[in-house]
Protein backbone atom coordinates (compact mmCIF):
# COMPACT_ATOMS: atom_id res chain seq x y z
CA UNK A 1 4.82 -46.59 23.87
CA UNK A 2 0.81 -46.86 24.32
CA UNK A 3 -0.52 -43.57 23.36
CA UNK A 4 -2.96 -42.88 26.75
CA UNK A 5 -4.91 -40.54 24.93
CA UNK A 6 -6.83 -39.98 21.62
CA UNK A 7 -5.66 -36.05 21.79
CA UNK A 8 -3.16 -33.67 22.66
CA UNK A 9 -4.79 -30.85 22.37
CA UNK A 10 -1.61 -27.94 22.97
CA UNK A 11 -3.25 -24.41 23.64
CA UNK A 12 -6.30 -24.02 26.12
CA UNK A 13 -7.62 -20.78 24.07
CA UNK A 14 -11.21 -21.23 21.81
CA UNK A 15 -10.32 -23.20 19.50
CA UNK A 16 -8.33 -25.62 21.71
CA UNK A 17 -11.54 -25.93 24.16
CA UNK A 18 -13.94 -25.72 21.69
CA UNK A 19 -12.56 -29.31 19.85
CA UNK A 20 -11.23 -30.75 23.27
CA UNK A 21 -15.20 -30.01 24.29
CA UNK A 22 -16.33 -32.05 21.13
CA UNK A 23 -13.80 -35.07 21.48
CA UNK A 24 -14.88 -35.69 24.80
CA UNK A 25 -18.59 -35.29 23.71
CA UNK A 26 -17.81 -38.16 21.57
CA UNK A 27 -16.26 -40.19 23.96
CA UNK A 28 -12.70 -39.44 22.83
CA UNK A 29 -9.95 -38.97 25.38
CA UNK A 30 -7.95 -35.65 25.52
CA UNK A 31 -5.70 -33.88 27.05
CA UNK A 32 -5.24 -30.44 27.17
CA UNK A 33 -1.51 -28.37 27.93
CA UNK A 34 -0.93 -24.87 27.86
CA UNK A 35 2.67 -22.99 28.89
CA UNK A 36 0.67 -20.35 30.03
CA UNK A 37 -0.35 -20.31 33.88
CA UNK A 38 -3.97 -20.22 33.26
CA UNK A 39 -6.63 -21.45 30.47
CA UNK A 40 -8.51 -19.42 27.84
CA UNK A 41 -5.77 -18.19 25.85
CA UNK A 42 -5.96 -14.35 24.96
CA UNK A 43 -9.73 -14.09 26.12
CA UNK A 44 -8.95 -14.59 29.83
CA UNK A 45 -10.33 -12.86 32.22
CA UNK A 46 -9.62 -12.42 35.98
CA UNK A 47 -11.62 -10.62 39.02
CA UNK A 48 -9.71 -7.50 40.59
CA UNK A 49 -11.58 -6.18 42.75
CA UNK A 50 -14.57 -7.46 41.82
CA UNK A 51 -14.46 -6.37 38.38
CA UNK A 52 -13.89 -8.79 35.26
CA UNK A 53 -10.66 -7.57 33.75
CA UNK A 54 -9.90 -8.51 29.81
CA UNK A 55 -6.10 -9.29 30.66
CA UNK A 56 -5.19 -9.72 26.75
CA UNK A 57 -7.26 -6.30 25.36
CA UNK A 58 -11.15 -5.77 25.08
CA UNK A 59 -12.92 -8.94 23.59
CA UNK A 60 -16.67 -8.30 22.45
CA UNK A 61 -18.51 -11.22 21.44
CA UNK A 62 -20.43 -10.61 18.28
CA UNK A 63 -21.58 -13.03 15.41
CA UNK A 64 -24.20 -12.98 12.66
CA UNK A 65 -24.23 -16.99 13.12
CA UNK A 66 -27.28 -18.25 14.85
CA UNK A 67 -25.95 -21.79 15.07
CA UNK A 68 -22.52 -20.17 16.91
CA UNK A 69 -24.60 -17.98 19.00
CA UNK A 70 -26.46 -21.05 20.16
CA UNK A 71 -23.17 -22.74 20.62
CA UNK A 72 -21.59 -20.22 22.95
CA UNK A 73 -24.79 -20.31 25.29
CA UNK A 74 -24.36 -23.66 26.13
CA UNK A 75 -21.57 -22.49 28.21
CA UNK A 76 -22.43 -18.83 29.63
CA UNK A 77 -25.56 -16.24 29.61
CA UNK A 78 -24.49 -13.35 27.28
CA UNK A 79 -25.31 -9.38 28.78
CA UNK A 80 -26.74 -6.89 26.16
CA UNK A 81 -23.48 -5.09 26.07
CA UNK A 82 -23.26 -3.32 22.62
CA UNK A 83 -19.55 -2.35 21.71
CA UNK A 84 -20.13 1.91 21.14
CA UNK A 85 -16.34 3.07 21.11
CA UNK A 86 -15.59 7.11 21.26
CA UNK A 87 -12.46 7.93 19.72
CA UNK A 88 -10.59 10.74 21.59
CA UNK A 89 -9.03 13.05 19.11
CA UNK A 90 -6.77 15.82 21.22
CA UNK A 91 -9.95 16.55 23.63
CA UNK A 92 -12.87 16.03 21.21
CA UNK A 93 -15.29 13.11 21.50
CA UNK A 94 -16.40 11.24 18.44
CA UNK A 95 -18.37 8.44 17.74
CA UNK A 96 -17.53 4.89 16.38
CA UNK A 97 -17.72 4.20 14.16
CA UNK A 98 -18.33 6.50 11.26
CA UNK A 99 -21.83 7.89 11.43
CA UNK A 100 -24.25 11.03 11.57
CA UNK A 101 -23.12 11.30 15.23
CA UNK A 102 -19.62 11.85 14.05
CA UNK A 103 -20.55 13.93 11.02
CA UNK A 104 -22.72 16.59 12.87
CA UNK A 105 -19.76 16.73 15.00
CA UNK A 106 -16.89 17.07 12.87
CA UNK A 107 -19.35 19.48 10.31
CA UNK A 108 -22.08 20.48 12.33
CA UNK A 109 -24.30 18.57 9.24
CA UNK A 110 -27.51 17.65 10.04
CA UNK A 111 -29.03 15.37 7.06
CA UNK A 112 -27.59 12.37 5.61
CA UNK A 113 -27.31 13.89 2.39
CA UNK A 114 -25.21 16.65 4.10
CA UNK A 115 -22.75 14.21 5.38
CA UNK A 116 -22.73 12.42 1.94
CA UNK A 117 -22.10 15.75 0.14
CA UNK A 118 -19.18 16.53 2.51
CA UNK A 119 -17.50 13.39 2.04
CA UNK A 120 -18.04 13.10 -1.45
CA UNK A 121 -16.36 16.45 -1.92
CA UNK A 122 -13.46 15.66 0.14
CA UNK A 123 -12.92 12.06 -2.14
CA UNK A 124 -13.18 14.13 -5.31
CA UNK A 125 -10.22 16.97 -4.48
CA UNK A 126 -7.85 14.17 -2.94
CA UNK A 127 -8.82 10.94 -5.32
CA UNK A 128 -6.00 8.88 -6.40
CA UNK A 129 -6.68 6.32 -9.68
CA UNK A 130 -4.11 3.68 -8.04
CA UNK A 131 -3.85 3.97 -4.90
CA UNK A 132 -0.41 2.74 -3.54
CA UNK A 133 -0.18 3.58 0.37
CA UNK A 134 -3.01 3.29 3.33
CA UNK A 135 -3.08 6.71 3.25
CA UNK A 136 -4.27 7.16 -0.24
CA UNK A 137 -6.72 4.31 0.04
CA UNK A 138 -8.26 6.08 3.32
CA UNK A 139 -8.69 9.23 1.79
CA UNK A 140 -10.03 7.89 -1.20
CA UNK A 141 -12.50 5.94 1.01
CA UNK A 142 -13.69 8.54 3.09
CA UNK A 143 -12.20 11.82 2.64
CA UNK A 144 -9.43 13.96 4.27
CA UNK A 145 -11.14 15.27 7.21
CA UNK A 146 -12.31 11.92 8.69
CA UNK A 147 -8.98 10.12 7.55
CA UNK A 148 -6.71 12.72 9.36
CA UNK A 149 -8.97 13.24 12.48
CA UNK A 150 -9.86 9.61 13.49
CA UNK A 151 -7.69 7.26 11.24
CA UNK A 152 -3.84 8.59 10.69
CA UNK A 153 -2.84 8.65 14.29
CA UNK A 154 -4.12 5.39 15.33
CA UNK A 155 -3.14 3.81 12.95
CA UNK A 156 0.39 4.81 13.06
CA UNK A 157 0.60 3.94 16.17
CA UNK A 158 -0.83 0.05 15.30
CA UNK A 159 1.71 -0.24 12.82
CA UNK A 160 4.32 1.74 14.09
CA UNK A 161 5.01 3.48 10.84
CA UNK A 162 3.59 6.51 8.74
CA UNK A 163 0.58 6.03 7.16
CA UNK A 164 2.53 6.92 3.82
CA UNK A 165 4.69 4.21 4.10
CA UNK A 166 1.93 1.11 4.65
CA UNK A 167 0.45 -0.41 2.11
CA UNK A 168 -2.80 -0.05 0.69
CA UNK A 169 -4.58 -3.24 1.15
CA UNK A 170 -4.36 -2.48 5.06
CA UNK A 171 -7.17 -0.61 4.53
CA UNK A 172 -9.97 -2.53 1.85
CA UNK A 173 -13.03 -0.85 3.49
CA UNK A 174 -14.40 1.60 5.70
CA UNK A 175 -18.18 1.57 7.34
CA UNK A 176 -19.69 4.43 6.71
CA UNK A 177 -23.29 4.81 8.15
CA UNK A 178 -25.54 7.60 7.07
CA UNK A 179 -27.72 6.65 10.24
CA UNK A 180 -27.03 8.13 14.48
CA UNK A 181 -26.71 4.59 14.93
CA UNK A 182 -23.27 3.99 17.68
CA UNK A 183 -23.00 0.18 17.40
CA UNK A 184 -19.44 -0.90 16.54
CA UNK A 185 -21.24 -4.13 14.88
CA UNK A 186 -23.87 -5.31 11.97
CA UNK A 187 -24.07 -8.55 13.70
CA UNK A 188 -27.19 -9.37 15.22
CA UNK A 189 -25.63 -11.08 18.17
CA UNK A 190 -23.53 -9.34 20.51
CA UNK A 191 -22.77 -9.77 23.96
CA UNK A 192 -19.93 -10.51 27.25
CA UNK A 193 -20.54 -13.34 29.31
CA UNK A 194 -21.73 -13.13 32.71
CA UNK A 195 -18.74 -13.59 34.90
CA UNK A 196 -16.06 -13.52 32.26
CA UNK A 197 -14.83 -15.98 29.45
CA UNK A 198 -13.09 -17.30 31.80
CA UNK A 199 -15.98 -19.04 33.41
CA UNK A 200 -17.16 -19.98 29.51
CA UNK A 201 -13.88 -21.79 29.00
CA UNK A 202 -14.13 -23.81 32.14
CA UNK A 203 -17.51 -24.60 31.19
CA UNK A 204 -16.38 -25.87 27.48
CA UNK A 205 -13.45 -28.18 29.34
CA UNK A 206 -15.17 -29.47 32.40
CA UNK A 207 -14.23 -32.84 33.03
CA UNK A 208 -11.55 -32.64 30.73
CA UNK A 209 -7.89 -33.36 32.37
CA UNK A 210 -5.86 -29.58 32.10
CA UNK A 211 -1.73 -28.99 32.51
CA UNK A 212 -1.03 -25.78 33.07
CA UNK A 213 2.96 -24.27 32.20
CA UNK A 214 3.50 -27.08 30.30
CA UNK A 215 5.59 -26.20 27.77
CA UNK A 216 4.48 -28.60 24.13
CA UNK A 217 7.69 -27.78 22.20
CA UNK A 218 10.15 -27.85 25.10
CA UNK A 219 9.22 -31.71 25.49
CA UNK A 220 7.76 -32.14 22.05
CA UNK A 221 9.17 -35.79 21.36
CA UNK A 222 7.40 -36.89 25.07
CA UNK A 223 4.71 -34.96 24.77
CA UNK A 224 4.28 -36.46 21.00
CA UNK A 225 3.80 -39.98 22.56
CA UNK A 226 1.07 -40.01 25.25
CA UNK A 227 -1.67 -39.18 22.15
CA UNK A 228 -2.79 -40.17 18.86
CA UNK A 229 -3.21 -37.41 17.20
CA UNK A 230 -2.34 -34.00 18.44
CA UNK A 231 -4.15 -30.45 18.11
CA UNK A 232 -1.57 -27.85 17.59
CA UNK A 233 -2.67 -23.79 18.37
CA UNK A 234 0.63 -22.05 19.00
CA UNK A 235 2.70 -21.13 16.31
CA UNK A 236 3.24 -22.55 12.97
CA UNK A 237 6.80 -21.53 12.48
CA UNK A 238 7.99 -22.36 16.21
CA UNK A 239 6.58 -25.93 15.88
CA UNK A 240 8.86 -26.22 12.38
CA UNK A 241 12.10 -24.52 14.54
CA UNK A 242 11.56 -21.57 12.26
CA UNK A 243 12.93 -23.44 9.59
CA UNK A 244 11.90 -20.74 7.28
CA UNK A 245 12.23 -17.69 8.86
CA UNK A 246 9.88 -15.61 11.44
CA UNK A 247 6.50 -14.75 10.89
CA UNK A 248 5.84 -11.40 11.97
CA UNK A 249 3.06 -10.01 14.51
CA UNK A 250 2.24 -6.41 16.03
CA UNK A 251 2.46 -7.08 20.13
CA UNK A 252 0.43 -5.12 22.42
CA UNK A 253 2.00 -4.11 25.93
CA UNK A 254 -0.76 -3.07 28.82
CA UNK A 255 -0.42 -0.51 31.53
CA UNK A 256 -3.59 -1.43 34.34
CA UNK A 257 -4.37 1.24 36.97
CA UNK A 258 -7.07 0.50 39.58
CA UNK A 259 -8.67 4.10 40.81
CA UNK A 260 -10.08 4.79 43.88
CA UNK A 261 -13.59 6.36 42.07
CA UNK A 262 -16.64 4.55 40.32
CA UNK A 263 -16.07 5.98 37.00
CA UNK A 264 -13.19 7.19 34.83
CA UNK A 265 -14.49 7.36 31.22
CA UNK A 266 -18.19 6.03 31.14
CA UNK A 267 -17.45 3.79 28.11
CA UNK A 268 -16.14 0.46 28.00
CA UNK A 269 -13.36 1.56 25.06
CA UNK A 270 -11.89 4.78 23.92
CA UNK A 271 -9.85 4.87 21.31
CA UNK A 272 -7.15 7.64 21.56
CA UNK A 273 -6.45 8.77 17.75
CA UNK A 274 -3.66 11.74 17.62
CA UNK A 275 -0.27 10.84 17.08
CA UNK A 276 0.92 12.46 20.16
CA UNK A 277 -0.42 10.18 23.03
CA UNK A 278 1.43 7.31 23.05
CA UNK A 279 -1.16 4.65 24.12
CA UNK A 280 -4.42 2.99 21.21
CA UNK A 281 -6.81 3.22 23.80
CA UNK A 282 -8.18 3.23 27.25
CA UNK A 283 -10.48 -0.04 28.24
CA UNK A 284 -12.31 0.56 31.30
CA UNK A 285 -13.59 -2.80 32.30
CA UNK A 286 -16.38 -2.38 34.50
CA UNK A 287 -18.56 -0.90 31.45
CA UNK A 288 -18.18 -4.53 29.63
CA UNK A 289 -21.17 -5.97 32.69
CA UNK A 290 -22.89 -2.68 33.27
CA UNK A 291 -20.81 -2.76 36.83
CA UNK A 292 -21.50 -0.70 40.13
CA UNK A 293 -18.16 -1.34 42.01
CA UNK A 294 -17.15 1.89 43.97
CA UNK A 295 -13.42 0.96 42.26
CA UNK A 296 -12.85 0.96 38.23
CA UNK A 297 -9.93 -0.68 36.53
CA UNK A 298 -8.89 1.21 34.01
CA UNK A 299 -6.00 -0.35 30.99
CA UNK A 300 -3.81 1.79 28.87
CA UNK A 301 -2.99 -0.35 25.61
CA UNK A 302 0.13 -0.04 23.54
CA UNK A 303 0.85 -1.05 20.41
CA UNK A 304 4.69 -2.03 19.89
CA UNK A 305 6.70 -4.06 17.44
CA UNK A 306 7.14 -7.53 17.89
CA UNK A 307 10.35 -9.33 18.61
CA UNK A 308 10.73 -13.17 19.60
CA UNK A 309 9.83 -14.04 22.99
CA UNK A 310 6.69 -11.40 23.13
CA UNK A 311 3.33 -12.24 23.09
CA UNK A 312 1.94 -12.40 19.66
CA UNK A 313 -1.26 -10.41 18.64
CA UNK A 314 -1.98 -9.37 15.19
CA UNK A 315 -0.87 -11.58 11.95
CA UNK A 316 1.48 -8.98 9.47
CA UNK A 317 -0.25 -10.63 6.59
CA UNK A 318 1.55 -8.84 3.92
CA UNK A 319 3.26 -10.34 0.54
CA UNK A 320 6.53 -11.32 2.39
CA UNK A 321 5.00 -13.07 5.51
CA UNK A 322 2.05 -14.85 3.35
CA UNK A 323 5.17 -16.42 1.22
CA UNK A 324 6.19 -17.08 4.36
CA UNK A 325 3.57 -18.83 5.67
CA UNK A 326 2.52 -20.76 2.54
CA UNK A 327 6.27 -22.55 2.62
CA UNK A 328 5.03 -23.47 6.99
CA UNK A 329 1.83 -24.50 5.48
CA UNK A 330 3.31 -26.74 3.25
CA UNK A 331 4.57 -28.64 5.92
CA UNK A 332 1.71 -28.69 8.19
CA UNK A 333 -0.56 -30.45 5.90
CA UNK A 334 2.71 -33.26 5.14
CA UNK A 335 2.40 -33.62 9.04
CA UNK A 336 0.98 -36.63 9.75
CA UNK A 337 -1.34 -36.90 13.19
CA UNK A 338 -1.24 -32.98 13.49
CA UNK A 339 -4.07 -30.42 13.04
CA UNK A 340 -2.77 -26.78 13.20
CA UNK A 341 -5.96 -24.53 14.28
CA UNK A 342 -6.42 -21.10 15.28
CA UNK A 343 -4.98 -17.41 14.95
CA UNK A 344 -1.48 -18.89 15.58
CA UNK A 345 -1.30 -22.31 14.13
CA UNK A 346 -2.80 -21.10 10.76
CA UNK A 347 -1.32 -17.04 11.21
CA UNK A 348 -4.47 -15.71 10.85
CA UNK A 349 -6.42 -12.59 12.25
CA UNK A 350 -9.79 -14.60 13.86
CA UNK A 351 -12.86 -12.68 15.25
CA UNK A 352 -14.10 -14.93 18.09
CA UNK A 353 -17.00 -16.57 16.14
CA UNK A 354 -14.90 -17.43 13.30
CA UNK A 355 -11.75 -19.46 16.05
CA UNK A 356 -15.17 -21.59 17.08
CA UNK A 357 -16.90 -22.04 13.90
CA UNK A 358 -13.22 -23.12 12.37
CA UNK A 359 -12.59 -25.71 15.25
CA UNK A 360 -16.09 -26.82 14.92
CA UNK A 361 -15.86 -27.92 10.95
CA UNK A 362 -12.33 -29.12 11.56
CA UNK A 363 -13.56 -31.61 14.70
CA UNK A 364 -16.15 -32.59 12.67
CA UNK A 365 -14.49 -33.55 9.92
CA UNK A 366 -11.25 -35.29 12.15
CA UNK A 367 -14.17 -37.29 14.11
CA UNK A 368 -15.75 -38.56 10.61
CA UNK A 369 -12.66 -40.29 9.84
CA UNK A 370 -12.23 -42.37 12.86
């Protein structure tokens, strides 16, 4: 059969546009499928009521990459949104993430070297040599007070287990900023993109010929034949038939309420950190563009365990699913005309910076063979 395009290119999320945008920059063909019903992948974002809603959870642009942060503005103008979460701890506002705003009000200290003290003191009576469980590792990190206020509960509810029970390496660091400095992120660039990413996405694929709920692995062996090499971004063990086994993910679940008033919360994200309410956090999406709609959409997130058949969200990348993956991996690289990319295709957690500077190397290096 005469293949009728250079690439399949299955998933329309970042990475998918991102190398279908540099094929067809270099005068490749492509075509681009994706089961779901619309493009960008997991950092869509439709209009209700005239405010951009993040259907997939809050997604804040932010990269210390100058070349990437060139690269995204071909294809949208960036706000000055800065990502300033509160976390909500049973009525009490704090700020995110850990910093003299938080200390003076968890300890009414003033100084840095108050807040150090205080911590310090706190590491010293719990410390644990080897620490085995996230719990440990948090408290060894930044003391008791701040680990049982604003990390135990939220976590749990991520992970769906005690804190006791997950392992350490969950945890590896936590920022800790001696400064009243409220911005989530180091990096220097940081932004949303006027009217949604979306818009961005369509910008990245324009020209480029789209199927929507087409399903890759449902017609694989068809689907196979119209190109010459195919892009693959869903997942690695459902493209093998989970020959191996399932690789595990944490699934989110979203409850959206549109109010009748301009303002619920007056912050784009806050995070909800007892044990007792059920939901992460609260993402009111107006806040993301600075909006003035007399209407606000607000989103309750849940975290729940994932079974097959939900959306996939985080990566469990603990000892039994990296095994796992390594045997998948294996046979991805022996798979001749098939590049796995992305958080799915290589089960891997991917800041939004990191999916595009990823497909960027890998489309460079695929186009230097030809």
């Amino acid at each position: 059969m005469h293949k009728k395009y250079d690439f399949l290119i299955v998933g329309a999320g970042l990475y998918g546009a991102v190398f279908a945008h540099e094929v067809n920059k270099a005068g490749k063909t492509c075509l681009i499928l994706d089961k779901r019903n619309h493009i960008g992948g997991n950092v869509y974002t439709e209009k209700v009521a005239d405010i951009q809603v993040h259907r997939y959870g809050a997604h804040i642009f932010h990269t210390s990459n100058t070349e990437i942060w060139r690269y995204v503005n071909q294809f949208a103008e960036f706000n000055r949104f800065t990502n300033s979460p509160l976390a909500n701890y049973k009525g009490e506002l704090y700020n995110l993430p850990f910093n003299m705003n938080t200390f003076n009000k968890m300890w009414g200290v003033i100084t840095p070297e108050e807040a150090r003290q205080k911590i310090e003191q706190q590491r010293r009576d719990s410390y644990v040599e080897s620490p085995r469980t996230l719990e440990e590792q948090a408290i060894n990190l930044v003391g008791s007070d701040i680990y049982e206020t604003l990390i135990r509960g939220y976590t749990e509810k991520q992970w769906g287990r005690p804190c006791h029970e997950l392992p350490a390496f969950i945890i590896r660091r936590l920022p800790v900023r001696f400064t009243y400095d409220n911005n989530y992120f180091n990096d220097p660039y940081q932004g949303i993109p006027n009217g949604g990413y979306t818009a961005m996405v369509e910008k990245m694929i324009e020209g480029i010929e789209v199927r929507l709920e087409a399903d890759y692995l449902a017609d694989k062996v068809y689907w196979d034949n119209v190109a010459k090499q195919i892009v693959y971004t869903g997942p690695i063990d459902a493209y093998f038939s989970f020959r191996y086994g399932v690789l595990a993910y944490r699934s989110l679940t979203f409850d959206n309420e549109l109010l009748e008033i301009d303002n619920y919360q007056g912050n784009a994200v806050v995070n909800y950190t007892d044990r007792e309410t059920p939901y992460t956090r609260i993402i009111e999406h107006k806040h993301f563009e600075f909006g003035t709609q007399p209407q606000t959409l607000i989103t309750r997130e849940y975290s729940v365990e994932w079974k097959r058949g939900d959306e996939p969200y985080y990566p469990i990348n603990d000892e039994l699913n990296s095994i796992l993956y390594a045997k998948y991996k294996q046979l991805a690289d022996a798979e001749q005309h098939v590049i796995f990319g992305g958080r799915l295709g290589e089960y891997k957690y991917y800041d939004m910076d990191k999916v595009i500077a990823s497909a960027l190397l890998r489309v460079k290096e695929v186009l230097n063979e030809m």
